[in-house]
Each structure stands twice: as structure tokens, then as C-alpha cells.
PDB file of N, CA and C in Angstrom:
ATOM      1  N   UNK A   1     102.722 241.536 189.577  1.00  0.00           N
ATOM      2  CA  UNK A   1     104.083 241.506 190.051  1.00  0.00           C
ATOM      3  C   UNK A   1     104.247 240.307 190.957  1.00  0.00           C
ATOM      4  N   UNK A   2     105.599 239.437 191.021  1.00  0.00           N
ATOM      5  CA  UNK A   2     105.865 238.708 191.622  1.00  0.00           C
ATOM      6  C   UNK A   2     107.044 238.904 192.618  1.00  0.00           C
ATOM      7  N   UNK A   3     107.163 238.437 193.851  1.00  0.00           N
ATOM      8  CA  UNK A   3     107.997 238.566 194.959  1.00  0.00           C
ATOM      9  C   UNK A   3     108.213 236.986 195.190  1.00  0.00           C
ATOM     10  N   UNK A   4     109.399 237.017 195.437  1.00  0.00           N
ATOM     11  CA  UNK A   4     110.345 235.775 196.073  1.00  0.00           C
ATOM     12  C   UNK A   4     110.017 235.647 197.732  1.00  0.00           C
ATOM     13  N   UNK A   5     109.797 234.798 198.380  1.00  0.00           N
ATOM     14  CA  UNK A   5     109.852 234.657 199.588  1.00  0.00           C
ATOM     15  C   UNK A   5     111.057 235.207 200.447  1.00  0.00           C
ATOM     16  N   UNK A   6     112.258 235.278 199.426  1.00  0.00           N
ATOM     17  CA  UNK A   6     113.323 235.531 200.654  1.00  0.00           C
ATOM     18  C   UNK A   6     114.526 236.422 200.264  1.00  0.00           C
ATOM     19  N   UNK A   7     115.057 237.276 200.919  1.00  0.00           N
ATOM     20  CA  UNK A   7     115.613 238.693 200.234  1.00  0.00           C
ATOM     21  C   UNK A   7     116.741 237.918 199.379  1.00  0.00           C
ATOM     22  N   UNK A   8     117.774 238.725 198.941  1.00  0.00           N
ATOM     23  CA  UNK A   8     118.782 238.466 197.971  1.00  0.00           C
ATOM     24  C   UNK A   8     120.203 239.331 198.691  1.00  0.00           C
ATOM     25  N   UNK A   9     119.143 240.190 199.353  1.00  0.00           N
ATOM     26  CA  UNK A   9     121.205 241.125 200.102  1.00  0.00           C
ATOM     27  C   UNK A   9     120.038 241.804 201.182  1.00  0.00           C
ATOM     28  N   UNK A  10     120.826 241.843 201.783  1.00  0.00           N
ATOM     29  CA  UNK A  10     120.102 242.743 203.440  1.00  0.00           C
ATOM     30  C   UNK A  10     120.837 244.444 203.149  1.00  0.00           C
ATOM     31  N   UNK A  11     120.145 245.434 203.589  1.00  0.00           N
ATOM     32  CA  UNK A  11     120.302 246.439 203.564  1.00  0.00           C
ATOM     33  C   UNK A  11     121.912 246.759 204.194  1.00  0.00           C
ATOM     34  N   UNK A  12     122.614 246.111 204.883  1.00  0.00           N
ATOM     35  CA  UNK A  12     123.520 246.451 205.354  1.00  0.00           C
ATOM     36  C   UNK A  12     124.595 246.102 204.574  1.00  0.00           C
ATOM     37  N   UNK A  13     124.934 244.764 203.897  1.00  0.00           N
ATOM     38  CA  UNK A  13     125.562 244.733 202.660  1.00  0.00           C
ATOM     39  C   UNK A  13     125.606 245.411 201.477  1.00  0.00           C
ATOM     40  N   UNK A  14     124.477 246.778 200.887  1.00  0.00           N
ATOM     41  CA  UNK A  14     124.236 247.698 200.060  1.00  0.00           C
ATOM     42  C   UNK A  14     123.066 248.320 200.473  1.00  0.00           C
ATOM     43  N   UNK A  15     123.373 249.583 200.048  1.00  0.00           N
ATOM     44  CA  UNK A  15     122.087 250.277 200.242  1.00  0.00           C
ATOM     45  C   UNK A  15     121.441 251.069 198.817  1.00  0.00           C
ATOM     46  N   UNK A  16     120.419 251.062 198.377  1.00  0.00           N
ATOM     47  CA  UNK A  16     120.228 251.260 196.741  1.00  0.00           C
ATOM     48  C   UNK A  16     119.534 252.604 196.841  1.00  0.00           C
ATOM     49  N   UNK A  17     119.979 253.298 196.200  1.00  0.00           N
ATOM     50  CA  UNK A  17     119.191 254.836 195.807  1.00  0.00           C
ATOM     51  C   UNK A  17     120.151 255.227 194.611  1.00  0.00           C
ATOM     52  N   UNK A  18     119.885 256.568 194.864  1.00  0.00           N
ATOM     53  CA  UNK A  18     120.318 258.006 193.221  1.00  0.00           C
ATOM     54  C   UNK A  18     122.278 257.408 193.860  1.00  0.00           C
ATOM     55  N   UNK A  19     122.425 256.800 192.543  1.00  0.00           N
ATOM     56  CA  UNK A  19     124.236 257.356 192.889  1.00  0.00           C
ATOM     57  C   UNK A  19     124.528 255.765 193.204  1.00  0.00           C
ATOM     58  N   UNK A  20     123.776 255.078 193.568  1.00  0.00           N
ATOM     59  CA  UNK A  20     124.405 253.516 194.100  1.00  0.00           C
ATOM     60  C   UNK A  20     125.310 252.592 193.107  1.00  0.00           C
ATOM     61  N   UNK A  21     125.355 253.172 191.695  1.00  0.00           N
ATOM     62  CA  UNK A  21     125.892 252.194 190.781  1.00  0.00           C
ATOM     63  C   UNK A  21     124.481 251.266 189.755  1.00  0.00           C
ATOM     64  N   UNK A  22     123.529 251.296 190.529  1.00  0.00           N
ATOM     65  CA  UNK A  22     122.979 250.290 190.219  1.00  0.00           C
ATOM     66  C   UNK A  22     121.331 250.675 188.849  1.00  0.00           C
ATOM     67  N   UNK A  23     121.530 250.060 188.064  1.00  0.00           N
ATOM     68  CA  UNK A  23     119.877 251.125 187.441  1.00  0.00           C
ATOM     69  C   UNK A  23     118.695 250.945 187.998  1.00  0.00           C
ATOM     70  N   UNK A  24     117.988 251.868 187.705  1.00  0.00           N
ATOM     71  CA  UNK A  24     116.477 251.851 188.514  1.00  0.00           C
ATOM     72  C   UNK A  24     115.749 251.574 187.286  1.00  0.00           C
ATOM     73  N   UNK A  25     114.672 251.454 187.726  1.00  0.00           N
ATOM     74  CA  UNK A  25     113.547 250.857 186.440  1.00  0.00           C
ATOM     75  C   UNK A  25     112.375 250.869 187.384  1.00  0.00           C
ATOM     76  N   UNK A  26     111.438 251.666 186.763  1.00  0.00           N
ATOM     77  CA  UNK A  26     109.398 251.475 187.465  1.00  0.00           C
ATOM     78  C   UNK A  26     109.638 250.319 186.970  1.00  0.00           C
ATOM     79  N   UNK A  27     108.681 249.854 188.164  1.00  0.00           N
ATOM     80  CA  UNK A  27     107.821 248.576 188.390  1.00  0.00           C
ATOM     81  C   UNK A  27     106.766 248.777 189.268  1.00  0.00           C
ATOM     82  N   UNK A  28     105.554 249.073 188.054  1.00  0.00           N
ATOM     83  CA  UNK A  28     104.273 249.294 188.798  1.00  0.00           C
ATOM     84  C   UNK A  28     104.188 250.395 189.634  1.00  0.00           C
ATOM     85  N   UNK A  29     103.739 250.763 190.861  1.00  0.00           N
ATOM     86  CA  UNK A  29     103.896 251.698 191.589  1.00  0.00           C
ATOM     87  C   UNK A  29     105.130 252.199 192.668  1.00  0.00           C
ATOM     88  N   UNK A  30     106.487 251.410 192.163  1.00  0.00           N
ATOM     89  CA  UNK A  30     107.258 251.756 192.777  1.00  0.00           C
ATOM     90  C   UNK A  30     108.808 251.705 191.685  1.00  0.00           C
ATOM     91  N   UNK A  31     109.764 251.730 192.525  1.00  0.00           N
ATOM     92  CA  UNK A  31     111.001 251.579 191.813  1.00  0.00           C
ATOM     93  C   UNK A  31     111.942 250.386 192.429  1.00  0.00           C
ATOM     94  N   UNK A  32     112.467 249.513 191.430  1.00  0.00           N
ATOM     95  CA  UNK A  32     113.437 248.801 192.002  1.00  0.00           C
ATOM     96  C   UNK A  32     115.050 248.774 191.319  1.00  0.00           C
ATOM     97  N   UNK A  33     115.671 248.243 192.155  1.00  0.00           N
ATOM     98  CA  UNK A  33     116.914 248.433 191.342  1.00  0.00           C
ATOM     99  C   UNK A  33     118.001 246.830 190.963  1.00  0.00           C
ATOM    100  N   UNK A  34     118.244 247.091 189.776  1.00  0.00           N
ATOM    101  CA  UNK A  34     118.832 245.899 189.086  1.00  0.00           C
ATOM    102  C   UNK A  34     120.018 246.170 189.968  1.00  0.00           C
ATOM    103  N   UNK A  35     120.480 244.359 190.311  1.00  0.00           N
ATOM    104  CA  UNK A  35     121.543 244.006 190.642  1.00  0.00           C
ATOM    105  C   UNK A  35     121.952 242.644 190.717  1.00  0.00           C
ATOM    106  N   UNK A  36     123.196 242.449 190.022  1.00  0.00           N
ATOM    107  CA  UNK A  36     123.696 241.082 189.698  1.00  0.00           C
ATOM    108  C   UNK A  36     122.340 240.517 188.940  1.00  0.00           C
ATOM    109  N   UNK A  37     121.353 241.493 188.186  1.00  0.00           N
ATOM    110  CA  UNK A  37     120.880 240.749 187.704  1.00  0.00           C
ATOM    111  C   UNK A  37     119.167 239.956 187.834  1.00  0.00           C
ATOM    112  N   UNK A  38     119.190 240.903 189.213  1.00  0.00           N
ATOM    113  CA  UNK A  38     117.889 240.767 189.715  1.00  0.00           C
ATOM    114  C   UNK A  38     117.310 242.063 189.895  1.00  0.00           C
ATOM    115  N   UNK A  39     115.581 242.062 189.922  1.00  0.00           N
ATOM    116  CA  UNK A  39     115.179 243.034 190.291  1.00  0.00           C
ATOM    117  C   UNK A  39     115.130 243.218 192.159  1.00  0.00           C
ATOM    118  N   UNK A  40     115.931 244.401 192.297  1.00  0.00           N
ATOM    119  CA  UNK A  40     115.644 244.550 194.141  1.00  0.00           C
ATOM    120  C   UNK A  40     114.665 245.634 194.881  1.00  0.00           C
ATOM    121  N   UNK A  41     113.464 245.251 195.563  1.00  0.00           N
ATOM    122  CA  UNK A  41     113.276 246.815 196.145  1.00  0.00           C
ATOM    123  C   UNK A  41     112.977 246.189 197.544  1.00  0.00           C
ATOM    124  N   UNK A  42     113.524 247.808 198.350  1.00  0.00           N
ATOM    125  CA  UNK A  42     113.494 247.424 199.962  1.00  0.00           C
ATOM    126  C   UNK A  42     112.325 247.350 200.337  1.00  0.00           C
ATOM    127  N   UNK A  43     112.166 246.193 201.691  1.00  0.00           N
ATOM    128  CA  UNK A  43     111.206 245.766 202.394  1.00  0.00           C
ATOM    129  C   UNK A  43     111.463 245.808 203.568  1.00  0.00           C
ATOM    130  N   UNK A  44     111.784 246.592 204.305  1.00  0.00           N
ATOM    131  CA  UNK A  44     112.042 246.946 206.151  1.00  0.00           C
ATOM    132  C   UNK A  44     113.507 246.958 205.792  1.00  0.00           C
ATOM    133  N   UNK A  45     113.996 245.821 206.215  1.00  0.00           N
ATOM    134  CA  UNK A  45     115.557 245.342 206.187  1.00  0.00           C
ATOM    135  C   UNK A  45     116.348 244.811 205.370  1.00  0.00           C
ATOM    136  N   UNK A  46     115.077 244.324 204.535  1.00  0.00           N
ATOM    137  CA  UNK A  46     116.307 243.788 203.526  1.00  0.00           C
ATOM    138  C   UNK A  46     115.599 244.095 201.794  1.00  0.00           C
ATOM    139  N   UNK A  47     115.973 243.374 200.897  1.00  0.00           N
ATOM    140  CA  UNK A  47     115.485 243.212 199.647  1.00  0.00           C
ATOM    141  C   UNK A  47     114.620 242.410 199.301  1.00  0.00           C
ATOM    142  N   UNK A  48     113.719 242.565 198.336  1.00  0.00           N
ATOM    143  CA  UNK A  48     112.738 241.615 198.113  1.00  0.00           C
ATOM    144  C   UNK A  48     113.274 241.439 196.649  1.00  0.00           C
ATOM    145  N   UNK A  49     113.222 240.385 196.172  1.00  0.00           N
ATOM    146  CA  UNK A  49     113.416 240.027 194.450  1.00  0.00           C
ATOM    147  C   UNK A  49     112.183 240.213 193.868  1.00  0.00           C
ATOM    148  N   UNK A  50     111.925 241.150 192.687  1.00  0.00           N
ATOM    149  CA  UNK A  50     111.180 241.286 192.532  1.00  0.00           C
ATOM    150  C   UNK A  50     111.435 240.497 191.159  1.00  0.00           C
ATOM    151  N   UNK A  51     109.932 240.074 190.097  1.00  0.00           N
ATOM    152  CA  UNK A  51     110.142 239.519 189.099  1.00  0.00           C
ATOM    153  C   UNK A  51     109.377 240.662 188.112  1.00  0.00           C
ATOM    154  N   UNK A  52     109.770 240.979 187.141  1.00  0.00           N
ATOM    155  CA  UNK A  52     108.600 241.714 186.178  1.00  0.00           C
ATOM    156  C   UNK A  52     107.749 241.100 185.183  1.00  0.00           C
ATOM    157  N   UNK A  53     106.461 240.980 184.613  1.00  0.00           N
ATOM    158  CA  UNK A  53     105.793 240.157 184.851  1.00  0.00           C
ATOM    159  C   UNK A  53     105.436 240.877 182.853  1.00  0.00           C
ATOM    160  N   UNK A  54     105.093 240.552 181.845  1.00  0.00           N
ATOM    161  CA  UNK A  54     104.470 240.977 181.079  1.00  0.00           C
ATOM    162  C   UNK A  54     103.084 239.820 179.851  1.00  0.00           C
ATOM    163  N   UNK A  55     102.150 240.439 179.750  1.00  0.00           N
ATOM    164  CA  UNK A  55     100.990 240.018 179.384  1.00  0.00           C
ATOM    165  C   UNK A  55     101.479 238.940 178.022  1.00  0.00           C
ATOM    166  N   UNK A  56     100.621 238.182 177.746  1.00  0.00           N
ATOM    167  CA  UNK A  56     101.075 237.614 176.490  1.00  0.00           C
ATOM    168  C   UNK A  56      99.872 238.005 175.384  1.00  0.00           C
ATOM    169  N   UNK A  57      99.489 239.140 175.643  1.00  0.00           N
ATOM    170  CA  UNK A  57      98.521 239.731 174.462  1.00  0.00           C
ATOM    171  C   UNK A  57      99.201 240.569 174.345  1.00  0.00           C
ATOM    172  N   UNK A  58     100.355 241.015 174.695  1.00  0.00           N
ATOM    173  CA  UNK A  58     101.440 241.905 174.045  1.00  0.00           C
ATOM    174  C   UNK A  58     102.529 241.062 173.144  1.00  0.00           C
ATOM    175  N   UNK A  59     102.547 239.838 172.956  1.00  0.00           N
ATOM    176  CA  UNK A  59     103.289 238.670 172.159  1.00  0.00           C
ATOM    177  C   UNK A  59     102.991 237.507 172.967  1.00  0.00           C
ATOM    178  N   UNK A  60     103.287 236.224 172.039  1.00  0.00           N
ATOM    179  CA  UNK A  60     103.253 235.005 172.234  1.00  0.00           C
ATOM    180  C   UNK A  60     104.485 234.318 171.518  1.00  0.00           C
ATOM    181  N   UNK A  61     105.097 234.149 172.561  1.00  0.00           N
ATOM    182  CA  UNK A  61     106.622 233.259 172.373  1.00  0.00           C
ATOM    183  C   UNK A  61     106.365 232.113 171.795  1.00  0.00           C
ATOM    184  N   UNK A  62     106.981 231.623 171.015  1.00  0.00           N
ATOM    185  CA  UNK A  62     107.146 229.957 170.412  1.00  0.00           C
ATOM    186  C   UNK A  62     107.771 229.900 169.488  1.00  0.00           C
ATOM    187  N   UNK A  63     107.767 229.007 168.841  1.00  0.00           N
ATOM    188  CA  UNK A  63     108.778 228.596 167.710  1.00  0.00           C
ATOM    189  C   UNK A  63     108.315 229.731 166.199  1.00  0.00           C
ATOM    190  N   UNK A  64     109.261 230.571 165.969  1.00  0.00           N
ATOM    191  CA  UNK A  64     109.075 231.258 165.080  1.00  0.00           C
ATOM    192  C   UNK A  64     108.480 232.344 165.268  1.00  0.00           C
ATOM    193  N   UNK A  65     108.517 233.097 166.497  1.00  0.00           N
ATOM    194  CA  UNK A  65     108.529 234.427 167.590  1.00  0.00           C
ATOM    195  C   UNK A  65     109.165 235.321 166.970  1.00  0.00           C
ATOM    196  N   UNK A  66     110.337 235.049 166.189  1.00  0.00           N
ATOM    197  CA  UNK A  66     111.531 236.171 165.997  1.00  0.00           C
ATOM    198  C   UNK A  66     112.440 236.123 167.205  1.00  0.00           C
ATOM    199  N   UNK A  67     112.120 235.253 168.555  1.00  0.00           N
ATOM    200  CA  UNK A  67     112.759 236.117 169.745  1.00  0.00           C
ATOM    201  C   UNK A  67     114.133 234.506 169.603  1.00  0.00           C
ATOM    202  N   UNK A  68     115.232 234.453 170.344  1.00  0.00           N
ATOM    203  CA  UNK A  68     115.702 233.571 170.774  1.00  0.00           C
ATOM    204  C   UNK A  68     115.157 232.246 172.268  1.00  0.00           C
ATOM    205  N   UNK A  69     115.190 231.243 171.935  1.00  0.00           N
ATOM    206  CA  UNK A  69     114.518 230.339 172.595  1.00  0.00           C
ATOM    207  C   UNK A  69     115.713 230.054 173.473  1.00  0.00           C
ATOM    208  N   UNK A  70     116.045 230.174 174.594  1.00  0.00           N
ATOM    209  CA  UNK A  70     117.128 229.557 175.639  1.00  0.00           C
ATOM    210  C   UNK A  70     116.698 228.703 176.442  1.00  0.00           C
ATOM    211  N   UNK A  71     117.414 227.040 176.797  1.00  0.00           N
ATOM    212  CA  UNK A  71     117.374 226.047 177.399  1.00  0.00           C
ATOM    213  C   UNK A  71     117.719 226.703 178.778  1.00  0.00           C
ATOM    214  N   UNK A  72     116.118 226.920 180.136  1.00  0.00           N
ATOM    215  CA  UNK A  72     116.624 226.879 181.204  1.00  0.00           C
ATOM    216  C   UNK A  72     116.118 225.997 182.026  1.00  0.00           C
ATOM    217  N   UNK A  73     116.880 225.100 183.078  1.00  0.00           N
ATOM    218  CA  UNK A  73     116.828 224.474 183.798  1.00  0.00           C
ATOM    219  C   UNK A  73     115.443 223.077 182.910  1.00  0.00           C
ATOM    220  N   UNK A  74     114.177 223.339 183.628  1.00  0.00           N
ATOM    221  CA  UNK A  74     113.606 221.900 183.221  1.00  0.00           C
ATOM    222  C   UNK A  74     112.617 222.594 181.675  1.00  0.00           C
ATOM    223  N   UNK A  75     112.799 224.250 181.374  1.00  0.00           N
ATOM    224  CA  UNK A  75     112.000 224.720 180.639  1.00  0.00           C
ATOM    225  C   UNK A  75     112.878 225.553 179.605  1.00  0.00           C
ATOM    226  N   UNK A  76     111.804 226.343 178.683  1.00  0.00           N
ATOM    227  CA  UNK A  76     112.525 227.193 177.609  1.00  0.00           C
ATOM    228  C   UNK A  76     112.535 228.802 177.955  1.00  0.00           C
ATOM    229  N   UNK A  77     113.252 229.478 177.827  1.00  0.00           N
ATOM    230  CA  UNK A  77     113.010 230.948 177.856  1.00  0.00           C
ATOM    231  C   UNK A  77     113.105 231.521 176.526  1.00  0.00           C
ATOM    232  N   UNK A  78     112.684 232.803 176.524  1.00  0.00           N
ATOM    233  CA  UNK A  78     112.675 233.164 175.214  1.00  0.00           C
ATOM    234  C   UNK A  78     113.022 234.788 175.759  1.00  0.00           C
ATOM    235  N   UNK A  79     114.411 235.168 175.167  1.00  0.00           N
ATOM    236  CA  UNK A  79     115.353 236.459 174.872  1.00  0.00           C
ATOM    237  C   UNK A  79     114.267 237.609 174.365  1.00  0.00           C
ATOM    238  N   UNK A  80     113.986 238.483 175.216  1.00  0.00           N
ATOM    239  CA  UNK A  80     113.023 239.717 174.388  1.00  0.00           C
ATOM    240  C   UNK A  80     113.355 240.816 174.901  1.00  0.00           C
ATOM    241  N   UNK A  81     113.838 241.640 174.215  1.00  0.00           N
ATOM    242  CA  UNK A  81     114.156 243.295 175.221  1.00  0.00           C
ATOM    243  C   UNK A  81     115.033 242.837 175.897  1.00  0.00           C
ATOM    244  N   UNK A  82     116.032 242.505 176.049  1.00  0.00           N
ATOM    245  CA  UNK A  82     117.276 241.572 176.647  1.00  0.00           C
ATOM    246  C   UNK A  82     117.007 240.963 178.273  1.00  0.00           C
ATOM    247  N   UNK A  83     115.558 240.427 178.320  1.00  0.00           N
ATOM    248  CA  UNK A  83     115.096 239.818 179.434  1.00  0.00           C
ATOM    249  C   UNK A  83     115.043 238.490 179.014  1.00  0.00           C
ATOM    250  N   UNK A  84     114.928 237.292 179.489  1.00  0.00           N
ATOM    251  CA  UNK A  84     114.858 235.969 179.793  1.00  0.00           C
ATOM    252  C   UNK A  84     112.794 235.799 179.621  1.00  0.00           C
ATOM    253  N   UNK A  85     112.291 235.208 179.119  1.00  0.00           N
ATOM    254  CA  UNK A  85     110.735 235.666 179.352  1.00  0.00           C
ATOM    255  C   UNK A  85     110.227 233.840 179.337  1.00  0.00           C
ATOM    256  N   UNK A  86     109.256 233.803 180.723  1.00  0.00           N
ATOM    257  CA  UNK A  86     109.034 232.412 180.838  1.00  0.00           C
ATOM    258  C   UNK A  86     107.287 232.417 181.011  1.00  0.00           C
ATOM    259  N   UNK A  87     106.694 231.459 179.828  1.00  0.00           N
ATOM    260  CA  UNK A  87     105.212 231.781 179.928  1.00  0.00           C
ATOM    261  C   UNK A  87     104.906 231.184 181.381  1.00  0.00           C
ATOM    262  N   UNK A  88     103.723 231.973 182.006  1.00  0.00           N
ATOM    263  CA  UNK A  88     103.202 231.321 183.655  1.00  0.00           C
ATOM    264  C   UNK A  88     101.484 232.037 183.761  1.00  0.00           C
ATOM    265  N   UNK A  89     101.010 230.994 183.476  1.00  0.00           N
ATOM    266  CA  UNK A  89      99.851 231.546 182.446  1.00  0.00           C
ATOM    267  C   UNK A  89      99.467 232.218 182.053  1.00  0.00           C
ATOM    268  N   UNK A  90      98.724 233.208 182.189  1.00  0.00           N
ATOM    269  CA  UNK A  90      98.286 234.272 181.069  1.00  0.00           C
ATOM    270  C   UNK A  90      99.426 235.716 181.160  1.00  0.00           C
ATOM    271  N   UNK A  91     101.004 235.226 181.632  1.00  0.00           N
ATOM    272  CA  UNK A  91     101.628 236.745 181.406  1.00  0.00           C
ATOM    273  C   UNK A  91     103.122 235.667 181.349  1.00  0.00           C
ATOM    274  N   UNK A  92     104.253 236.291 181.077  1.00  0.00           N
ATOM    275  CA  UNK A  92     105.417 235.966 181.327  1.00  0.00           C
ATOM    276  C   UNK A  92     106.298 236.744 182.413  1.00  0.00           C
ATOM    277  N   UNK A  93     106.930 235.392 183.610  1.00  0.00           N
ATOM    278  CA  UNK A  93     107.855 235.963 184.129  1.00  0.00           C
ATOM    279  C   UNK A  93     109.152 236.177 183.627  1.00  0.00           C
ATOM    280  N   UNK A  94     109.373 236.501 184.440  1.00  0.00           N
ATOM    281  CA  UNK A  94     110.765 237.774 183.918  1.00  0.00           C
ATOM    282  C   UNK A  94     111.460 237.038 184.635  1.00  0.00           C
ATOM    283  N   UNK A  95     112.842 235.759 183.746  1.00  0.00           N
ATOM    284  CA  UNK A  95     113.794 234.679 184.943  1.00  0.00           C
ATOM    285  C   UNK A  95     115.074 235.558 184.869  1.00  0.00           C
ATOM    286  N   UNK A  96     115.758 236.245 184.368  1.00  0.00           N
ATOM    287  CA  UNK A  96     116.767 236.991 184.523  1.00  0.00           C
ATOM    288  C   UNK A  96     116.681 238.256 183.027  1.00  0.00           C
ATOM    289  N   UNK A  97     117.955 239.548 183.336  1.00  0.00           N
ATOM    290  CA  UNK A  97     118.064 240.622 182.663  1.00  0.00           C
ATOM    291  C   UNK A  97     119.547 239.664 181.685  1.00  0.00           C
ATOM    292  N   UNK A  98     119.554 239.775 180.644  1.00  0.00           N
ATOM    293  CA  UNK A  98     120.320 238.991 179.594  1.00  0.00           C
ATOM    294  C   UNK A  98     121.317 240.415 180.163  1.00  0.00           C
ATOM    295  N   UNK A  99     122.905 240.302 180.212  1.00  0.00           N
ATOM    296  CA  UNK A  99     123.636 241.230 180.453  1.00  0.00           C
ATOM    297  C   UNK A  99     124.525 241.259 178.977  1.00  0.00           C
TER     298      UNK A  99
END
């Protein structure tokens, strides 16, 4: 699992549980909750971005994957399970939830 250095919303601008609007999804030994698009789970005060992370001995993206290849920023992503999936060596991060 990967964490961002720096929250995305402070607890006082939303607060995430059962009923918030927002979906939950395991991640690893805990739960976080999608919003705008990111993964969020609380850390004292605020949110941590979480990234979800999956192996590439469960697939290998490239040309002729089946998956869609999307132009992001200086690299390619590739559309799978309606996630964004970016190889980072031996697993893919997770750059956004395709809405």
C-alpha cells in the first residue's frame, strides 16, 4: 500500500463512516473511503490518500492487454476494473477510480 505525504480534506470539512455518501472498499487491513475519486482513510486529523496497489503476476499491461491504454501526464495508464493502473515495479499503482 501506498500513502501520499499530505491529506486531501481534514476531518472537519467531512467526516467518513456508514451513511456518509461515500463507498467503502478493504484495503488490506483496514477500510477507506472513495472520494472525488481518491482513496481516503483517517489519520488523527485528517485524511491520508491512499493508493491501491495490485501485483503484475495477476496481469501485465501493454499493447494488446485487452485493457484500454490512457495518455497520463509524462506516462501511460491502462483502464482495468474501472481503475487507472500505472506499472511501479513489480505491482501497479492505482492513479485514479475511472467514474
Amino acid at each position: 500500500m501506498s500513502v501520499h505525504e499530505h491529506a486531501e480534506h481534514t476531518l472537519a470539512e467531512h467526516t467518513h463512516g456508514e451513511g456518509c455518501g461515500h463507498d467503502m472498499i478493504n484495503h488490506g487491513d483496514h477500510v477507506d473511503y472513495i472520494h472525488d475519486g481518491h482513496l481516503h482513510h483517517v489519520d488523527g486529523d485528517h485524511y491520508d490518500e491512499h493508493i491501491a496497489e495490485h501485483t503484475m503476476e495477476e496481469h501485465t499491461h501493454g499493447e494488446g492487454c485487452g485493457h484500454d491504454a490512457v495518455k497520463h501526464g509524462d506516462h501511460t495508464d491502462y483502464v482495468h476494473d474501472g481503475h487507472l493502473h500505472h506499472a511501479d515495479g513489480d505491482h501497479y499503482d492505482e492513479h485514479a477510480i475511472v467514474a
